[in-house]
Protein backbone atom coordinates (compact mmCIF):
# COMPACT_ATOMS: atom_id res chain seq x y z
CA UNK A 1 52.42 34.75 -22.71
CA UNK A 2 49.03 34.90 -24.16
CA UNK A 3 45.92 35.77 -21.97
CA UNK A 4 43.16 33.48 -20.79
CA UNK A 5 39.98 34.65 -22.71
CA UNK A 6 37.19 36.84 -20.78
CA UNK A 7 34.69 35.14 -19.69
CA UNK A 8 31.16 35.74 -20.68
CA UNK A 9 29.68 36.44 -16.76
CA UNK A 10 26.10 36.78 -18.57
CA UNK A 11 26.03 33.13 -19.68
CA UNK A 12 25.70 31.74 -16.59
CA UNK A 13 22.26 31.50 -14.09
CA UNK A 14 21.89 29.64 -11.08
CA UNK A 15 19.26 27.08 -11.38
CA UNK A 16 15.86 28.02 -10.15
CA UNK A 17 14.69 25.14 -7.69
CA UNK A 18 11.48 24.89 -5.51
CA UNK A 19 11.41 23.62 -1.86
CA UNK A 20 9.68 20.57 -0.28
CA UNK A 21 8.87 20.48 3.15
CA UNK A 22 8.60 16.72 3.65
CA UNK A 23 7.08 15.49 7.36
CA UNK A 24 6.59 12.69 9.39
CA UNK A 25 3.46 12.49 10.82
CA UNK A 26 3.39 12.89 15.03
CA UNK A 27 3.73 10.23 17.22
CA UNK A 28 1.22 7.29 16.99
CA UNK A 29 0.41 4.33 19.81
CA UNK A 30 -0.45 0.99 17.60
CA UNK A 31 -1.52 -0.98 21.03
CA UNK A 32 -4.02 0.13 23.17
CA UNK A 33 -3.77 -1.04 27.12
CA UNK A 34 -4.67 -4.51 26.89
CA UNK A 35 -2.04 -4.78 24.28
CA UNK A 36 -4.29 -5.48 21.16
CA UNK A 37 -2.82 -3.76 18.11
CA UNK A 38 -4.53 -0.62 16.98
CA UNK A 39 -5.22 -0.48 12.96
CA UNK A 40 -2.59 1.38 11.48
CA UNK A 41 -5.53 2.94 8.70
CA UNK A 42 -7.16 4.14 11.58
CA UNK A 43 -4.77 4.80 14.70
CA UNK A 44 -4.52 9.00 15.28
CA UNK A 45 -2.20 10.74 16.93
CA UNK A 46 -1.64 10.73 20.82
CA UNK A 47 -0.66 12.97 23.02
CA UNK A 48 2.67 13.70 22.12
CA UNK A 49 2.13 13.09 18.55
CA UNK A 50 -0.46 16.19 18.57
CA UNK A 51 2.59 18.27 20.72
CA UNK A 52 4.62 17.22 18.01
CA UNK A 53 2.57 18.53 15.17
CA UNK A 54 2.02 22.24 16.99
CA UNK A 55 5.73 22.13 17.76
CA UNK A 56 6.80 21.84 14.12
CA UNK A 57 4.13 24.28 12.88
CA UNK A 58 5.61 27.04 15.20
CA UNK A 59 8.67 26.19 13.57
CA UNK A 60 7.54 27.03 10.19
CA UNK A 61 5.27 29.96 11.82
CA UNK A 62 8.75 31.48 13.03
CA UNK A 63 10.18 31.40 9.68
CA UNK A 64 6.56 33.53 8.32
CA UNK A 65 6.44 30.06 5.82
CA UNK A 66 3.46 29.85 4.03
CA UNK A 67 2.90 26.73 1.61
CA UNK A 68 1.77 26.90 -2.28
CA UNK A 69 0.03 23.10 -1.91
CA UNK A 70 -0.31 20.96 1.47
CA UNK A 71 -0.61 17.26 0.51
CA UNK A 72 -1.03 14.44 3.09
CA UNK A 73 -1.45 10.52 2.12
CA UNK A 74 -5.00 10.78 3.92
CA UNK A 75 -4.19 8.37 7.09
CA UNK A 76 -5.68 10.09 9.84
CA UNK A 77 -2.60 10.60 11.36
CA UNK A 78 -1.36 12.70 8.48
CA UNK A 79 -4.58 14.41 8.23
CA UNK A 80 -4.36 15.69 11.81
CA UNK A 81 -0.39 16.45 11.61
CA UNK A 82 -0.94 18.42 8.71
CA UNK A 83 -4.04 20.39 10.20
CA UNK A 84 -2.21 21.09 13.09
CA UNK A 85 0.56 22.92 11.70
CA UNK A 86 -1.54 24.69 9.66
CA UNK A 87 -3.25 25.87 13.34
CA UNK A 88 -0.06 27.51 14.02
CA UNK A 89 0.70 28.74 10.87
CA UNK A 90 -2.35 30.45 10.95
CA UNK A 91 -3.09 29.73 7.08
CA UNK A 92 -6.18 28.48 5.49
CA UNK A 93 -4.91 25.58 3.04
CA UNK A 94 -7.08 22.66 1.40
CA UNK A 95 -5.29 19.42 2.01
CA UNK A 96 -4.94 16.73 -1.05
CA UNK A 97 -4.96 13.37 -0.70
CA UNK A 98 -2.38 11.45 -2.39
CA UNK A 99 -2.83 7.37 -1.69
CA UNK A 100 -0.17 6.40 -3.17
CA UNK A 101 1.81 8.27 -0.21
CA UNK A 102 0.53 5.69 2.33
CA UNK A 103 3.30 3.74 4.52
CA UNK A 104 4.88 0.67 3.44
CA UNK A 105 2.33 -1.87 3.93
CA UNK A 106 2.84 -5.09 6.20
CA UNK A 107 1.26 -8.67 6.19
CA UNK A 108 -0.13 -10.48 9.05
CA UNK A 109 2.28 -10.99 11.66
CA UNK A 110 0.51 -14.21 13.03
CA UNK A 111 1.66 -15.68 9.29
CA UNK A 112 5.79 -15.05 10.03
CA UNK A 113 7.04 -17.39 11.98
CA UNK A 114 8.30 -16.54 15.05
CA UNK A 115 11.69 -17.34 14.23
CA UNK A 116 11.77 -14.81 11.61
CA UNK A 117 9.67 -11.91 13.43
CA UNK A 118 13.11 -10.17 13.69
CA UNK A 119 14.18 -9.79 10.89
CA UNK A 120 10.57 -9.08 9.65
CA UNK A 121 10.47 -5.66 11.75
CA UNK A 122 13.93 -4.34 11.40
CA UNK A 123 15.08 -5.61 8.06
CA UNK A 124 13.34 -3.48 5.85
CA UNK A 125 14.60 -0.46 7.54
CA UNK A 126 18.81 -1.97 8.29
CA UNK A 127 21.04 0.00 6.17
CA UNK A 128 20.97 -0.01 2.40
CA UNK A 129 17.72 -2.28 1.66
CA UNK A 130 17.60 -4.59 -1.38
CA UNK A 131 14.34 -3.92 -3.15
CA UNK A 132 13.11 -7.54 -2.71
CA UNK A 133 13.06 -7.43 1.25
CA UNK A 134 9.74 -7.15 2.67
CA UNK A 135 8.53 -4.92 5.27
CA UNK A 136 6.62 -7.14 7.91
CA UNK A 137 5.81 -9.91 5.46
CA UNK A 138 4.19 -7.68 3.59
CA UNK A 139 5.09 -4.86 0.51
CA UNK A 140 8.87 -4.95 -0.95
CA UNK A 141 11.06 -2.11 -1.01
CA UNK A 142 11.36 -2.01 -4.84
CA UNK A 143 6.67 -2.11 -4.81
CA UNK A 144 7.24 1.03 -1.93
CA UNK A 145 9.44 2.70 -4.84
CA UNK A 146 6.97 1.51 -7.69
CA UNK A 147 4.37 3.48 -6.29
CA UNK A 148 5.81 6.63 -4.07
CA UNK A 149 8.05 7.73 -7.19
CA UNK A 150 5.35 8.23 -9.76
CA UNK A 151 3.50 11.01 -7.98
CA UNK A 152 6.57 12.40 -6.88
CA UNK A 153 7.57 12.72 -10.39
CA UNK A 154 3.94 14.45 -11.36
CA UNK A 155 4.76 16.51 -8.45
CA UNK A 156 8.05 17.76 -9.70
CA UNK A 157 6.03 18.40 -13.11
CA UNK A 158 3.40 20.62 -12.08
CA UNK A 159 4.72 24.12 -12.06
CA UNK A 160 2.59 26.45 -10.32
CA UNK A 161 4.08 25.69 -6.85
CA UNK A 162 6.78 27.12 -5.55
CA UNK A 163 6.56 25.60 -1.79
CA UNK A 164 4.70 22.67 -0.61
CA UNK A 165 4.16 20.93 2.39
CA UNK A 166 4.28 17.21 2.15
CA UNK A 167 3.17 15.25 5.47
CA UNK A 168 3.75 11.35 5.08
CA UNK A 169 5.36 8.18 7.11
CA UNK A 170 8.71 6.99 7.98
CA UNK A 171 9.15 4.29 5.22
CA UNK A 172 7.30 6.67 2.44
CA UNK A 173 9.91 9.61 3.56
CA UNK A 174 12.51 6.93 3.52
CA UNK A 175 12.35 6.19 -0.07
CA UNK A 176 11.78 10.28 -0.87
CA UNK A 177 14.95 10.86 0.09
CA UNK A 178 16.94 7.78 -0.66
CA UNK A 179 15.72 8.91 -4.85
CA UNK A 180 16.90 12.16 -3.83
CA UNK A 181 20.50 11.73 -2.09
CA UNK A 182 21.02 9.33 -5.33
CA UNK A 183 19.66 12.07 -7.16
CA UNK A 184 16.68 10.43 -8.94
CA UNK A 185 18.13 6.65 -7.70
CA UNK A 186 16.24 3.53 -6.29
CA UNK A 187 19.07 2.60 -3.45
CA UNK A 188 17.15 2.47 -0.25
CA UNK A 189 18.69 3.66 3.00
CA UNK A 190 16.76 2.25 5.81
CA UNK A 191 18.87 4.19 8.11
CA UNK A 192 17.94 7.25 7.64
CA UNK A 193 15.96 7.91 10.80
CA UNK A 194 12.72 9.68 10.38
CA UNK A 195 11.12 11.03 13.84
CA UNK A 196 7.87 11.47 14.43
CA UNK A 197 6.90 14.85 13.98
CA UNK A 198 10.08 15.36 12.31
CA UNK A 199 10.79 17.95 8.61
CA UNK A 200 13.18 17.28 6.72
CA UNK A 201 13.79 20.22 3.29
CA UNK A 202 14.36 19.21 -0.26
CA UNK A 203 14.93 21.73 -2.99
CA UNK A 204 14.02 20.95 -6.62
CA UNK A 205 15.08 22.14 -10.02
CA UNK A 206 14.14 21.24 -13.68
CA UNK A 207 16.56 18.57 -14.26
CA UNK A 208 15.43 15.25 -12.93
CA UNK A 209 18.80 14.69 -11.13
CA UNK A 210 18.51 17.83 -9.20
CA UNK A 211 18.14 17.46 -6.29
CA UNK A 212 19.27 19.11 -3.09
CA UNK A 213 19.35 17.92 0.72
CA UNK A 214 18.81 20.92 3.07
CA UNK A 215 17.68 19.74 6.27
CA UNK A 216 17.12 16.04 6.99
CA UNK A 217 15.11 14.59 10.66
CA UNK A 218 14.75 18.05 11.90
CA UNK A 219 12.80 17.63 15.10
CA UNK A 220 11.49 20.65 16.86
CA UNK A 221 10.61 19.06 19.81
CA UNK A 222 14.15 17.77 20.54
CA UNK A 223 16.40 19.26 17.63
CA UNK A 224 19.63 16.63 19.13
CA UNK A 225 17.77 13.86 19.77
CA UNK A 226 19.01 13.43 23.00
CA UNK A 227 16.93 11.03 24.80
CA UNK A 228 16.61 8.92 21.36
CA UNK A 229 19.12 6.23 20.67
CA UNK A 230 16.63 3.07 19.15
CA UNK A 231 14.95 3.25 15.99
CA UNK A 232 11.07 3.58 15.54
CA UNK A 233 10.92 -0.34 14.39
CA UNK A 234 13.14 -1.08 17.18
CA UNK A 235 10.45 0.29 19.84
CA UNK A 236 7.58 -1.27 17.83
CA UNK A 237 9.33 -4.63 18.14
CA UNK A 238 9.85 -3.76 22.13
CA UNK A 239 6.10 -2.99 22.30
CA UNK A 240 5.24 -6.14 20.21
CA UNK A 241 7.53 -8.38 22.82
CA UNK A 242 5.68 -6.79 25.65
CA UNK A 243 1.69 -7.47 24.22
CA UNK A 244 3.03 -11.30 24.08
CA UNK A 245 4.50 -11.55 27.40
């Protein structure tokens, strides 16, 4: 009986991969009192939005994490997410401003009829989402991809980070991590739920299908989710019923 052949243990090296930290923004309130909505370019964070922001930057504070790059989409409520993690943190970052980052764009809602106003706030974010569905009458899942993939890739390309911070929106996270559970794919899961406030941790290596899912939805502020059973569109359409009586 012949023996298997040594094996050469110096061939082998574990990859080297980098680590996103990719946020939600804090909570937001799109209608003021009288029910009017509130821009969504403009709207900052409320109350529990800003608790939501400190919460998670104690979170990264605990773990002494300091970030090589801190980029936000430049929505205010990214803007002030992002500064007020840093707060906690205690480090002294520049934050860069990458537009194509902004959320999935709507149309007007007083063009969908009302028969369709459903499907027009939940259907872009209900399971695996064909690229042509529209997100409020508005951009497409496959546009969303068109443009949040390209800068991800020049991301991925630049090489003198090792950690950054990215802190975006729920449908702009959505299709991050949809390309990454597919490993550099285009299926879109709407149901991955993405709470405000919320990190989810991505590692990196050189090959564009590696990719690996550490933490997804993370909340600091409520780690099970315990009081939290509808979806963020699912509210807004509640809210949205309410304002029209």
């Amino acid at each position: 009986m012949s023996l298997p052949e040594p094996l050469d243990t110096s061939a082998w090296q574990p990859p080297k991969r980098r680590r996103i930290y990719l946020m939600r923004h804090g909570d937001v309130t799109y209608f003021d009192d009288t029910g009017r909505p509130i821009h969504p370019e403009t709207v900052p964070l409320n109350e529990r939005g800003c608790a939501e922001a400190s919460a998670a930057g104690r979170a990264f504070a605990e773990q002494a994490l300091t970030f090589d790059r801190v980029i936000v989409s430049g929505l205010p409520r990214t803007i002030e997410t992002a500064r007020r993690v840093l707060a906690e943190t205690g480090q002294r970052a520049e934050l860069e401003v990458e537009p194509t980052w902004e959320e999935i764009r709507g149309g007007k809602l007083g063009t969908i009829p009302a028969a369709n106003l459903e499907a027009a706030f939940l259907g872009a974010f209900d399971g695996i989402v064909p690229e042509s569905t529209q997100f409020l009458g508005g951009e497409t899942i496959g546009a969303l991809f068109d443009r949040v993939l390209p800068a991800l890739h020049g991301l991925r390309e630049d090489a003198a980070w090792d950690t950054v911070l990215l802190v975006l929106h729920g449908g702009v996270n959505r299709a991050i991590l949809s390309h990454a559970i597919t490993a550099g794919g285009r299926t879109f899961f709407g149901h991955l739920a993405q709470a405000t406030g919320c990190i989810n941790a991505l590692d990196v290596g050189d090959e564009p299908r590696d990719w690996v899912v550490r933490t997804v939805n993370y909340s600091p502020s409520a780690p099970l989710h315990r009081d939290t059973r509808s979806t963020t569109m699912e509210k807004l359409y509640a809210q949205f019923l309410q304002t029209r009586g």
